[in-house]
ModelCIF file with pLDDT and N, C-alpha, C, O atoms, coordinates in Angstrom:
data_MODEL
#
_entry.id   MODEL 
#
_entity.id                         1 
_entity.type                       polymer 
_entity.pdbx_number_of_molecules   1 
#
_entity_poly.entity_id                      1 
_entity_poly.type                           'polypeptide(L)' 
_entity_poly.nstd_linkage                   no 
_entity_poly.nstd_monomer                   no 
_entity_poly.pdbx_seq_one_letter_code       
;(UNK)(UNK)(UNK)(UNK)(UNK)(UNK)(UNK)(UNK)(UNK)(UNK)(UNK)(UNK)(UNK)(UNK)(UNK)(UNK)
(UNK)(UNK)(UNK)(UNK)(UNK)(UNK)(UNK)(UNK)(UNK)(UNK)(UNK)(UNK)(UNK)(UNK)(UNK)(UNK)
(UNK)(UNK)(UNK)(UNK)(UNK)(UNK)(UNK)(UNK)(UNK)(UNK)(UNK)(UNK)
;
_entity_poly.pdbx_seq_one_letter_code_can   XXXXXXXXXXXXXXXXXXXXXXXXXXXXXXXXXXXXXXXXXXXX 
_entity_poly.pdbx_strand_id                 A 
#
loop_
_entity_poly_seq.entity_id 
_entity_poly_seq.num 
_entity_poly_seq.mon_id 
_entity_poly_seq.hetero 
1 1  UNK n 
1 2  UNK n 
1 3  UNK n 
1 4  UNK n 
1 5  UNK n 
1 6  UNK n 
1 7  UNK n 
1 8  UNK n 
1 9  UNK n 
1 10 UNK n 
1 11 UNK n 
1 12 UNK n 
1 13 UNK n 
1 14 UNK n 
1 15 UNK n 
1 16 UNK n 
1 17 UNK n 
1 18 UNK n 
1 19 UNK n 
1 20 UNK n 
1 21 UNK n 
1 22 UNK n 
1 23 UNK n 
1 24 UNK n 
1 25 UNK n 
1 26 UNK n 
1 27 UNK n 
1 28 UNK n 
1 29 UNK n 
1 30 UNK n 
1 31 UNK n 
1 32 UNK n 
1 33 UNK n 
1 34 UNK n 
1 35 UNK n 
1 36 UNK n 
1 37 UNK n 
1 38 UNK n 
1 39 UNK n 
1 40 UNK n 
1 41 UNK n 
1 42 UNK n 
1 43 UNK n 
1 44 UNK n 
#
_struct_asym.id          A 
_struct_asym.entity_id   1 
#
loop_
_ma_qa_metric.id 
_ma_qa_metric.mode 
_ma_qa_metric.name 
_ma_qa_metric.software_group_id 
_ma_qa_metric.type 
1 global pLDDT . pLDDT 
2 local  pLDDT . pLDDT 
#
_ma_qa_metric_global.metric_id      1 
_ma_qa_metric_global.metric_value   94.89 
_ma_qa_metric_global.model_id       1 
_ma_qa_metric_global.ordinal_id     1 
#
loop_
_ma_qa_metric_local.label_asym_id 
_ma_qa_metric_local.label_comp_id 
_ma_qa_metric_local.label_seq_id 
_ma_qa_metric_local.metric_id 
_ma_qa_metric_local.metric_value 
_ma_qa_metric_local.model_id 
_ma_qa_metric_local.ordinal_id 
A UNK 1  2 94.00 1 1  
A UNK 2  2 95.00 1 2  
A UNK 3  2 94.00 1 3  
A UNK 4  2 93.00 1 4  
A UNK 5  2 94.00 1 5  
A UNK 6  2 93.00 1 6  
A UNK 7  2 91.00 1 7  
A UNK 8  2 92.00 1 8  
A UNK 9  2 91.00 1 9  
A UNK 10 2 90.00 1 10 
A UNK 11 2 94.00 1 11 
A UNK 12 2 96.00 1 12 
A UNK 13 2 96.00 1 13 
A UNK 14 2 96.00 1 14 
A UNK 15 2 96.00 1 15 
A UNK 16 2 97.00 1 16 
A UNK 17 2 97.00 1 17 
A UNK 18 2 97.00 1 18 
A UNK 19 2 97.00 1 19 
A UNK 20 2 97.00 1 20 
A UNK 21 2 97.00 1 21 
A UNK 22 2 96.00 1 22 
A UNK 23 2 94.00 1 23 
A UNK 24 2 95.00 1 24 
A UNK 25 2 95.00 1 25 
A UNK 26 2 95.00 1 26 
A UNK 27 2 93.00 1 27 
A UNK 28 2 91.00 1 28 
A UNK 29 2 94.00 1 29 
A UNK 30 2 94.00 1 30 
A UNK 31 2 95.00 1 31 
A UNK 32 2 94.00 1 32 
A UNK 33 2 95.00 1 33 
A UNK 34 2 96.00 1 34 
A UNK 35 2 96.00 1 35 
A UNK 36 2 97.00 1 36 
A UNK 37 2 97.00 1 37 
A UNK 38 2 97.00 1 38 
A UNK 39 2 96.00 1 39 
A UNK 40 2 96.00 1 40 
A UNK 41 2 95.00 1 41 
A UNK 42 2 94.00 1 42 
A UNK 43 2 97.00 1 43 
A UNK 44 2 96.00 1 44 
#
loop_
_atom_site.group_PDB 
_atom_site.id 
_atom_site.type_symbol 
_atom_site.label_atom_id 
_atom_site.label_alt_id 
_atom_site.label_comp_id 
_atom_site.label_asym_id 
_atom_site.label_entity_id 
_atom_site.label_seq_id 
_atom_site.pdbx_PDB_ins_code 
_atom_site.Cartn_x 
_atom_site.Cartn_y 
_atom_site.Cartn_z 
_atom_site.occupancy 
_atom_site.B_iso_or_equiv 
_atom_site.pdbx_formal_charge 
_atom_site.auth_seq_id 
_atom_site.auth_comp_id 
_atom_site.auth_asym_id 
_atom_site.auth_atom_id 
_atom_site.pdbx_PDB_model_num 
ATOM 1   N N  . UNK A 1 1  ? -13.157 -6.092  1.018   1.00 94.00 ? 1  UNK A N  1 
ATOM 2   C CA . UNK A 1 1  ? -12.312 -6.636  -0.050  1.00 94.00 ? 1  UNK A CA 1 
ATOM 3   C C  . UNK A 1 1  ? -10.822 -6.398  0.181   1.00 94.00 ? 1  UNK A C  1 
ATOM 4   O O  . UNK A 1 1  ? -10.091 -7.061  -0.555  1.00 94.00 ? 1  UNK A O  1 
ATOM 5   N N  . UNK A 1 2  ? -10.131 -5.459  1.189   1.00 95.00 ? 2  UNK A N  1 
ATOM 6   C CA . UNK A 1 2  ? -9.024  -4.577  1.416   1.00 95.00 ? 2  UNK A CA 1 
ATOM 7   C C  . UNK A 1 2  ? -7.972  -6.171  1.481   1.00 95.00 ? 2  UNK A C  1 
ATOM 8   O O  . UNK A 1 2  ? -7.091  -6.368  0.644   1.00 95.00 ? 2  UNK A O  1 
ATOM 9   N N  . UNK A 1 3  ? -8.288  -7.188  2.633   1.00 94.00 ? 3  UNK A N  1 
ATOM 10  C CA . UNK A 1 3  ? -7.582  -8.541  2.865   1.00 94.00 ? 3  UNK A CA 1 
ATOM 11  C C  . UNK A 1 3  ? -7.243  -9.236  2.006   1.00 94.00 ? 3  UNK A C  1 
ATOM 12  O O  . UNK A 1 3  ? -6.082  -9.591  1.800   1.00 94.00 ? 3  UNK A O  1 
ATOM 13  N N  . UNK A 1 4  ? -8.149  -9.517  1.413   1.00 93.00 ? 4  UNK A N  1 
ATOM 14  C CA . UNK A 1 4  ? -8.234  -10.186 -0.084  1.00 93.00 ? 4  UNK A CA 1 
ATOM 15  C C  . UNK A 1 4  ? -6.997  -9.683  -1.146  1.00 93.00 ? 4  UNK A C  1 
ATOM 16  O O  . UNK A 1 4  ? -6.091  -10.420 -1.533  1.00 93.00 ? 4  UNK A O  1 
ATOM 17  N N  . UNK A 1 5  ? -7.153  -8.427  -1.477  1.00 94.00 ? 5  UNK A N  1 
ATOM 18  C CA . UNK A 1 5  ? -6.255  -7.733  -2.048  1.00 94.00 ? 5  UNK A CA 1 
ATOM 19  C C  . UNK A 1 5  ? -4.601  -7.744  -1.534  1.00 94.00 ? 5  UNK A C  1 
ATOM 20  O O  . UNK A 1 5  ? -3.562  -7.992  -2.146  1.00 94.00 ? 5  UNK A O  1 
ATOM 21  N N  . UNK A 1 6  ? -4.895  -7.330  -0.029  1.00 93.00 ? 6  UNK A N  1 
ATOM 22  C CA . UNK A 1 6  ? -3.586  -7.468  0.343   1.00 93.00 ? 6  UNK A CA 1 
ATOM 23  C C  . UNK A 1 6  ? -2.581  -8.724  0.439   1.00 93.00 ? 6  UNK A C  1 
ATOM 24  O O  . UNK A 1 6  ? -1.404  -8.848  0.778   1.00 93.00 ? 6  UNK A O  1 
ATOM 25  N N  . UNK A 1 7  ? -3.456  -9.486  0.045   1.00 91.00 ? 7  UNK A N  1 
ATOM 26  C CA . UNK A 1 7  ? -2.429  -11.009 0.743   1.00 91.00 ? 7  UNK A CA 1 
ATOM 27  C C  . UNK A 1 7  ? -2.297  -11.474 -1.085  1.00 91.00 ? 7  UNK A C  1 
ATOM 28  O O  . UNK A 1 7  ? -1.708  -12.522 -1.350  1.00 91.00 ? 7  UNK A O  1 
ATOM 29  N N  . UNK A 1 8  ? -2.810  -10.724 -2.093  1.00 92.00 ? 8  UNK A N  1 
ATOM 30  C CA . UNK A 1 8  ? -2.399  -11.125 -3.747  1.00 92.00 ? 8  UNK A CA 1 
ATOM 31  C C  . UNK A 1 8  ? -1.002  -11.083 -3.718  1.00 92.00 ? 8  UNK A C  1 
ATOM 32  O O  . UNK A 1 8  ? -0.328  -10.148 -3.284  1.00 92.00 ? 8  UNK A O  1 
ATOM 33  N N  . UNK A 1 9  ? -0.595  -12.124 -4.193  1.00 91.00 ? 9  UNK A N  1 
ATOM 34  C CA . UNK A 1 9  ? 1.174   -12.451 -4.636  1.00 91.00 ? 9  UNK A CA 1 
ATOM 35  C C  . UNK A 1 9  ? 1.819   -11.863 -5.777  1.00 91.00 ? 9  UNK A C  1 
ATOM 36  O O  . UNK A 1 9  ? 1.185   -11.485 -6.762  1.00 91.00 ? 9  UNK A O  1 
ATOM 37  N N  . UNK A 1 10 ? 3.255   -11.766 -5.648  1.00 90.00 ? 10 UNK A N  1 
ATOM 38  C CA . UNK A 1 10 ? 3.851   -10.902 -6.324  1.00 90.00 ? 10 UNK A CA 1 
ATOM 39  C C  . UNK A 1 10 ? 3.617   -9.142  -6.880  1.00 90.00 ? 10 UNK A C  1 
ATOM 40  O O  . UNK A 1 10 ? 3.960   -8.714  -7.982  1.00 90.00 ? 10 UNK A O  1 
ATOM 41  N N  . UNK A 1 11 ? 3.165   -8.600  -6.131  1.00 94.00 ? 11 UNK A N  1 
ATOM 42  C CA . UNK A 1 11 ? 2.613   -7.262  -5.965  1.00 94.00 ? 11 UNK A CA 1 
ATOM 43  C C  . UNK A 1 11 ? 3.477   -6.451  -5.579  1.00 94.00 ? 11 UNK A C  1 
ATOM 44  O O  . UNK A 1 11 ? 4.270   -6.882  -4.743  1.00 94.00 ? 11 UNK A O  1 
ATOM 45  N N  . UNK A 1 12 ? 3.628   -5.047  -6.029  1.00 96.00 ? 12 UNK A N  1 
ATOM 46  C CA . UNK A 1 12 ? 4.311   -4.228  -5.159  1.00 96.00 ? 12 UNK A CA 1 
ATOM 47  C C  . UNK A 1 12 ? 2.911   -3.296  -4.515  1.00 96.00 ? 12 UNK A C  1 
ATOM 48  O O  . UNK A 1 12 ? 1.854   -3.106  -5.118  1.00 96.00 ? 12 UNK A O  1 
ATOM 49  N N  . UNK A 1 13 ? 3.220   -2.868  -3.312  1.00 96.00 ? 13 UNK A N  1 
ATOM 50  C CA . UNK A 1 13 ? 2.168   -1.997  -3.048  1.00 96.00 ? 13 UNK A CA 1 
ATOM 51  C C  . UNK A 1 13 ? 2.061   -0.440  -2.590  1.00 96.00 ? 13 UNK A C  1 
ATOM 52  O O  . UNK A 1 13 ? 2.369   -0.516  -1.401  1.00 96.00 ? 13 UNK A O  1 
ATOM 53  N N  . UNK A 1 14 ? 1.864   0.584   -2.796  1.00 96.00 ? 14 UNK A N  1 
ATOM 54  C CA . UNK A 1 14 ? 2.621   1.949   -3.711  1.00 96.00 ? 14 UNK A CA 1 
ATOM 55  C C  . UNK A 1 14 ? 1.325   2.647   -2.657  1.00 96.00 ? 14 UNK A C  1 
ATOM 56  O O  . UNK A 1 14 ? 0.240   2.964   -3.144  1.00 96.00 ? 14 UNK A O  1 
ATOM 57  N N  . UNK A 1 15 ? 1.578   2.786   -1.452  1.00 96.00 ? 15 UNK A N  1 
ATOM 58  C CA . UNK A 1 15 ? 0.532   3.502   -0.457  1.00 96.00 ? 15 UNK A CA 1 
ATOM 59  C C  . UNK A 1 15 ? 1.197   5.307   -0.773  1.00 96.00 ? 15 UNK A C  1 
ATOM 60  O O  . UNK A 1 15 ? 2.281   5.750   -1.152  1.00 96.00 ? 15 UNK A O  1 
ATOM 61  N N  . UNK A 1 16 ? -0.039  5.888   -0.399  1.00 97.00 ? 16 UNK A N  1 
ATOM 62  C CA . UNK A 1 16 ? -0.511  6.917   -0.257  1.00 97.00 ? 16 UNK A CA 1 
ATOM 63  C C  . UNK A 1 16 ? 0.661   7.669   0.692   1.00 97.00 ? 16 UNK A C  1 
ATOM 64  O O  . UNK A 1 16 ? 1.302   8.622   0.251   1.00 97.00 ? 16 UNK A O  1 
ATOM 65  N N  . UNK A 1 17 ? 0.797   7.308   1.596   1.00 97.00 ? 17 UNK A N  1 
ATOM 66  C CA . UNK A 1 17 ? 1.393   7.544   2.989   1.00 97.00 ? 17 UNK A CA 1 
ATOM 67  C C  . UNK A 1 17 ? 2.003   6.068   4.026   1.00 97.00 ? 17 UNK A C  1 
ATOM 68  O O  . UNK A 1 17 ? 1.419   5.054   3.643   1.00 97.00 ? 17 UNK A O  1 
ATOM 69  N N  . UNK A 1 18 ? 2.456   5.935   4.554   1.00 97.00 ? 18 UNK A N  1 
ATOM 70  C CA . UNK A 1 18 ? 3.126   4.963   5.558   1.00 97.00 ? 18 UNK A CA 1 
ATOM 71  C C  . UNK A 1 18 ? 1.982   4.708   6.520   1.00 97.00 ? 18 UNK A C  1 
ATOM 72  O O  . UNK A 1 18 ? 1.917   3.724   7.256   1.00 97.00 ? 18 UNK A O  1 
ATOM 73  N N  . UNK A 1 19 ? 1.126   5.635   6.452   1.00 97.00 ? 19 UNK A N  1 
ATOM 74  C CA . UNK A 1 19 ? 0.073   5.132   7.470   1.00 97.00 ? 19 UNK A CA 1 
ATOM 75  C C  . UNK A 1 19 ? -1.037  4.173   6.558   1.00 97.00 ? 19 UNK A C  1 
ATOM 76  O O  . UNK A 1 19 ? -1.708  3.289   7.090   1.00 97.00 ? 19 UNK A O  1 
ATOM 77  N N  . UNK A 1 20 ? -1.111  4.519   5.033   1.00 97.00 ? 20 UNK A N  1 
ATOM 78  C CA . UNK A 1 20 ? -2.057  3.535   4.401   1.00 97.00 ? 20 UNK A CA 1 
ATOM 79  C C  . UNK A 1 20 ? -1.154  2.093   4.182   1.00 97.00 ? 20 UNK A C  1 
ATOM 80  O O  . UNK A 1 20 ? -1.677  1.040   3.818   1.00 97.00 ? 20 UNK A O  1 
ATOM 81  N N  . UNK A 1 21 ? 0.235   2.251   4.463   1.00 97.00 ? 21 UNK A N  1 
ATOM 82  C CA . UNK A 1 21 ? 0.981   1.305   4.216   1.00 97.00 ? 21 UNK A CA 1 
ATOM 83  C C  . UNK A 1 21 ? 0.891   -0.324  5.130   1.00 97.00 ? 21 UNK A C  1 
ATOM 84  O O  . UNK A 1 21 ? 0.834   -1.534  4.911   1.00 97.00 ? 21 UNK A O  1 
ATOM 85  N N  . UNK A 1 22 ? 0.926   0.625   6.207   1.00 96.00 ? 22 UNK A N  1 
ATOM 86  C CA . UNK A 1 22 ? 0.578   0.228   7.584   1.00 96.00 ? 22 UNK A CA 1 
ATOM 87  C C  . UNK A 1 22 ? -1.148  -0.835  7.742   1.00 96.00 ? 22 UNK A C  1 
ATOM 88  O O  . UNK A 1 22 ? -1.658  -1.826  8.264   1.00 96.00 ? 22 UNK A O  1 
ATOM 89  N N  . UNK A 1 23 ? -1.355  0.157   6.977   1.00 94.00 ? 23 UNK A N  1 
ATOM 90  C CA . UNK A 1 23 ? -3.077  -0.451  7.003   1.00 94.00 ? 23 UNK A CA 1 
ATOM 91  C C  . UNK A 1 23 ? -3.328  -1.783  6.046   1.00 94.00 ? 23 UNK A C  1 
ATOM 92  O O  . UNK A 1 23 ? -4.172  -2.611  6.391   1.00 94.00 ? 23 UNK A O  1 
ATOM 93  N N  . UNK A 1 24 ? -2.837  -1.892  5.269   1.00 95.00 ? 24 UNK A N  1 
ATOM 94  C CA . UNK A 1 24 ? -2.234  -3.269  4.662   1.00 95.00 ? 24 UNK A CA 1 
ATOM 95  C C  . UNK A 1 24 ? -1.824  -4.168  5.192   1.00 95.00 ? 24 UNK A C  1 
ATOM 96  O O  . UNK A 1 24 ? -2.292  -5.305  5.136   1.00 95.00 ? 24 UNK A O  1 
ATOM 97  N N  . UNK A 1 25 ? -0.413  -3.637  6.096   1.00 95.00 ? 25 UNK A N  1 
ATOM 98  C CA . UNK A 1 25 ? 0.314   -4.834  6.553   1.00 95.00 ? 25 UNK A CA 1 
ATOM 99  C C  . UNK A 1 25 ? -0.980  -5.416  7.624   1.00 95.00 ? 25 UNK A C  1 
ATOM 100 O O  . UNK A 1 25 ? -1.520  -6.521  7.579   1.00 95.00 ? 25 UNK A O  1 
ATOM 101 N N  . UNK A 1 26 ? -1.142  -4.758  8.175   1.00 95.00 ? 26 UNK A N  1 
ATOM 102 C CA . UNK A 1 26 ? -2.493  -5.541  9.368   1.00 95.00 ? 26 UNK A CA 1 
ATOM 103 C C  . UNK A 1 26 ? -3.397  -6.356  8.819   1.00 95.00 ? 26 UNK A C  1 
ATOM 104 O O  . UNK A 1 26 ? -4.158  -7.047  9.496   1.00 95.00 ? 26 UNK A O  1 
ATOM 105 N N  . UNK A 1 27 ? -3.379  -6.332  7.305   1.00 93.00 ? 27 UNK A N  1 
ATOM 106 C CA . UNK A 1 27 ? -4.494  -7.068  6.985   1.00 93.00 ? 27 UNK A CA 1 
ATOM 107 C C  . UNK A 1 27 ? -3.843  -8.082  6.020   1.00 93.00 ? 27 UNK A C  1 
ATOM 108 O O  . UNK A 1 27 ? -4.548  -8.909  5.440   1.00 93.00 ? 27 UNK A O  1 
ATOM 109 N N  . UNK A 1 28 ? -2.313  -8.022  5.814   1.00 91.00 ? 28 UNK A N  1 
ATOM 110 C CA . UNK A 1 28 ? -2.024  -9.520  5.711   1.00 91.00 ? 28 UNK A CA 1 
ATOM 111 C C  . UNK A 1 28 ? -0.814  -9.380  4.378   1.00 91.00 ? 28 UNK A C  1 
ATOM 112 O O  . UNK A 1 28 ? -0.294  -10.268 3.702   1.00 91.00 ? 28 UNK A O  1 
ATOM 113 N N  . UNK A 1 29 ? -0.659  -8.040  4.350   1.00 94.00 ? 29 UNK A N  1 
ATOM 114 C CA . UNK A 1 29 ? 0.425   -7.465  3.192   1.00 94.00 ? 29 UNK A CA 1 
ATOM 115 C C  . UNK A 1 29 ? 1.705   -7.652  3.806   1.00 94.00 ? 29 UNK A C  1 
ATOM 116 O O  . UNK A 1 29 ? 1.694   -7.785  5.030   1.00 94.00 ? 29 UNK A O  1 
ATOM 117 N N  . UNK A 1 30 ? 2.912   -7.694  3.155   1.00 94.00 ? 30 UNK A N  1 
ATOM 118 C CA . UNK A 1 30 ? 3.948   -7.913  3.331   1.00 94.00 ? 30 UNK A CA 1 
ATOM 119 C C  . UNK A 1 30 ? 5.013   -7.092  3.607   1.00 94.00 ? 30 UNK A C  1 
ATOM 120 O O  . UNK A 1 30 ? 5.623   -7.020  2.540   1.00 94.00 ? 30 UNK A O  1 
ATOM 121 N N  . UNK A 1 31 ? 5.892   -6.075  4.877   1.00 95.00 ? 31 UNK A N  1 
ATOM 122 C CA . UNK A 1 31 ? 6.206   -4.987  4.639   1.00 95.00 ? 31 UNK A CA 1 
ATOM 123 C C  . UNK A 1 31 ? 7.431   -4.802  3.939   1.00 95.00 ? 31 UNK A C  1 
ATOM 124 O O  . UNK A 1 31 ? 7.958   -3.693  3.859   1.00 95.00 ? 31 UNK A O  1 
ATOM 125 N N  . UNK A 1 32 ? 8.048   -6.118  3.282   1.00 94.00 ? 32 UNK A N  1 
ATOM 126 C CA . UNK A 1 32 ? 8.975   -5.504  2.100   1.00 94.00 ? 32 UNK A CA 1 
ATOM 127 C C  . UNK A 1 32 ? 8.128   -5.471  0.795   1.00 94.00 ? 32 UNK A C  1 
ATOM 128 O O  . UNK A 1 32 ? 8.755   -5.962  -0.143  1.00 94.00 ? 32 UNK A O  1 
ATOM 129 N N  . UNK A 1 33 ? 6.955   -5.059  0.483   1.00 95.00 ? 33 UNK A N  1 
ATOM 130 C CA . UNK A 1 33 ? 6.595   -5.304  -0.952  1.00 95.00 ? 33 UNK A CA 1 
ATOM 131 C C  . UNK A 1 33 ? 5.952   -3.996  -0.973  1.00 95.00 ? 33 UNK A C  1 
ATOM 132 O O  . UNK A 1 33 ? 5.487   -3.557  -2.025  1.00 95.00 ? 33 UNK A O  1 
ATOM 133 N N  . UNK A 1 34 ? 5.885   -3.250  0.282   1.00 96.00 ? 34 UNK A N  1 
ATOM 134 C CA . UNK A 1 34 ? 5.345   -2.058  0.625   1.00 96.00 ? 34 UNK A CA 1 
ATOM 135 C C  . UNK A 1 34 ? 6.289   -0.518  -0.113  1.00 96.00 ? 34 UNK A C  1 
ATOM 136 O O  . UNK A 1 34 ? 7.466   -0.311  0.184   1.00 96.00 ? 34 UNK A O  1 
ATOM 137 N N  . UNK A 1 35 ? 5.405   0.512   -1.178  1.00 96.00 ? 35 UNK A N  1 
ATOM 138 C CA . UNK A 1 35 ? 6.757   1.720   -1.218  1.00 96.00 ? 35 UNK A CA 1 
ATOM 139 C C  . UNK A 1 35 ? 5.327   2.803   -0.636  1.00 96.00 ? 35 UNK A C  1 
ATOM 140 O O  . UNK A 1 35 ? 4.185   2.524   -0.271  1.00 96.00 ? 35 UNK A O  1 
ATOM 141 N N  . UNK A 1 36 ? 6.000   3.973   -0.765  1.00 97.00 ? 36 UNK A N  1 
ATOM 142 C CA . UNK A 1 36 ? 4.910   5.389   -0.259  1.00 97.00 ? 36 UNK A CA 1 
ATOM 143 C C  . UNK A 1 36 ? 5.518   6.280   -1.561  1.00 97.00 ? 36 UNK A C  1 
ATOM 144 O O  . UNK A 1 36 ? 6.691   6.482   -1.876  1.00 97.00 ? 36 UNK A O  1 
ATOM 145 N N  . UNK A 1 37 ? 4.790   6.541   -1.928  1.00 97.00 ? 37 UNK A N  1 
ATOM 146 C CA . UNK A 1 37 ? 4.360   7.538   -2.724  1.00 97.00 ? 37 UNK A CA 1 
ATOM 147 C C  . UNK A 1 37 ? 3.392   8.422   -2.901  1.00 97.00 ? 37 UNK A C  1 
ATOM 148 O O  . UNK A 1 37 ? 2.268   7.938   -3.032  1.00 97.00 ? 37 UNK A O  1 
ATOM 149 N N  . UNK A 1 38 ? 3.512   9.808   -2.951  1.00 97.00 ? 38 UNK A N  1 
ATOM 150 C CA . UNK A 1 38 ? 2.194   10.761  -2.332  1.00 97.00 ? 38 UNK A CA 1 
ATOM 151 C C  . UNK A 1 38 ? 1.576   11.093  -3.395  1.00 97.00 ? 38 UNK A C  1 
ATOM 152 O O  . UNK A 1 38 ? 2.169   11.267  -4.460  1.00 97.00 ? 38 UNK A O  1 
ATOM 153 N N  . UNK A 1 39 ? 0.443   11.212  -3.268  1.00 96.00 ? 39 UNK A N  1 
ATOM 154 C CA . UNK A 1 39 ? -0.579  11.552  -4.788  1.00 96.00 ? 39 UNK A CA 1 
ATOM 155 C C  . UNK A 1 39 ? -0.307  12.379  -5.350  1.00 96.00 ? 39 UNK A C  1 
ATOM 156 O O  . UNK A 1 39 ? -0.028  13.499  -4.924  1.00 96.00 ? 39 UNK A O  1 
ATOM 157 N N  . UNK A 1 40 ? -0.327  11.999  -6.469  1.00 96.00 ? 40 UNK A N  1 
ATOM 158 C CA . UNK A 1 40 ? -0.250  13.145  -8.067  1.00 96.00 ? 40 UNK A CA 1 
ATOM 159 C C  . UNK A 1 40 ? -0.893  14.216  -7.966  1.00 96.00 ? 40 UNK A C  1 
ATOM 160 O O  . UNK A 1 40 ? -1.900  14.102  -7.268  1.00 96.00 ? 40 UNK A O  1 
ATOM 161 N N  . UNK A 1 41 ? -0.691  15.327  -8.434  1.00 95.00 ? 41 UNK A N  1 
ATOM 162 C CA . UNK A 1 41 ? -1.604  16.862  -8.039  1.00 95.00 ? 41 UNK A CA 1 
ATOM 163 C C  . UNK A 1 41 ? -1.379  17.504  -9.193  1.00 95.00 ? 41 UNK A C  1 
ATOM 164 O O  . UNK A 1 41 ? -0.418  17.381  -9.952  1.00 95.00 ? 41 UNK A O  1 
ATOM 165 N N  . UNK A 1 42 ? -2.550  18.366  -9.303  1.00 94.00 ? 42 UNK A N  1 
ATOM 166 C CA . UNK A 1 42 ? -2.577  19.787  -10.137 1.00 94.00 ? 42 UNK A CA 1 
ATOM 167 C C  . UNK A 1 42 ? -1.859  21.007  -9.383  1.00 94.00 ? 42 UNK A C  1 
ATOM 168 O O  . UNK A 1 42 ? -1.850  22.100  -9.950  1.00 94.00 ? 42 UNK A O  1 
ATOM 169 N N  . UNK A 1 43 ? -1.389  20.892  -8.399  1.00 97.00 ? 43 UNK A N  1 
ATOM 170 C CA . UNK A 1 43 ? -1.580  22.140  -7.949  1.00 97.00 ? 43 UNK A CA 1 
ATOM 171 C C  . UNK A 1 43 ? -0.495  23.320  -8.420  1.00 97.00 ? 43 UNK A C  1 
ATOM 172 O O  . UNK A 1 43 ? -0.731  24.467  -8.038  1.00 97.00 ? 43 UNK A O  1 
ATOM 173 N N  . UNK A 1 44 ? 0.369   23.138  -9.018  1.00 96.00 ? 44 UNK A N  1 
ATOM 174 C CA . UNK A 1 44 ? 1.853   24.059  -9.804  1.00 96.00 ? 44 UNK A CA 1 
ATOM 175 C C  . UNK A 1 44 ? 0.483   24.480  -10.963 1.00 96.00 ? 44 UNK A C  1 
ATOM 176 O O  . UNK A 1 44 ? 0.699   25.196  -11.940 1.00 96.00 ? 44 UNK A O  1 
#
């Protein structure tokens, strides 16, 4: 389903890391619609 998703219009897409970012663009995402942001945590 990952392609499908990635090629949806008008999206921003808010990866994990630059490497999940990455994994998008290969499958048809756009790399200005791309940001990185690292997961939310409990850990404090």
């Amino acid at each position: 389903s990952t392609p499908r998703i990635a090629q949806i219009p008008n999206k921003l897409i808010l990866g994990d890391s630059t490497y999940n970012c990455d994994d998008l663009i290969a499958m048809g995402a756009r790399p200005d619609e791309c940001r990185v942001l690292a997961p939310f945590h409990l850990i404090e």
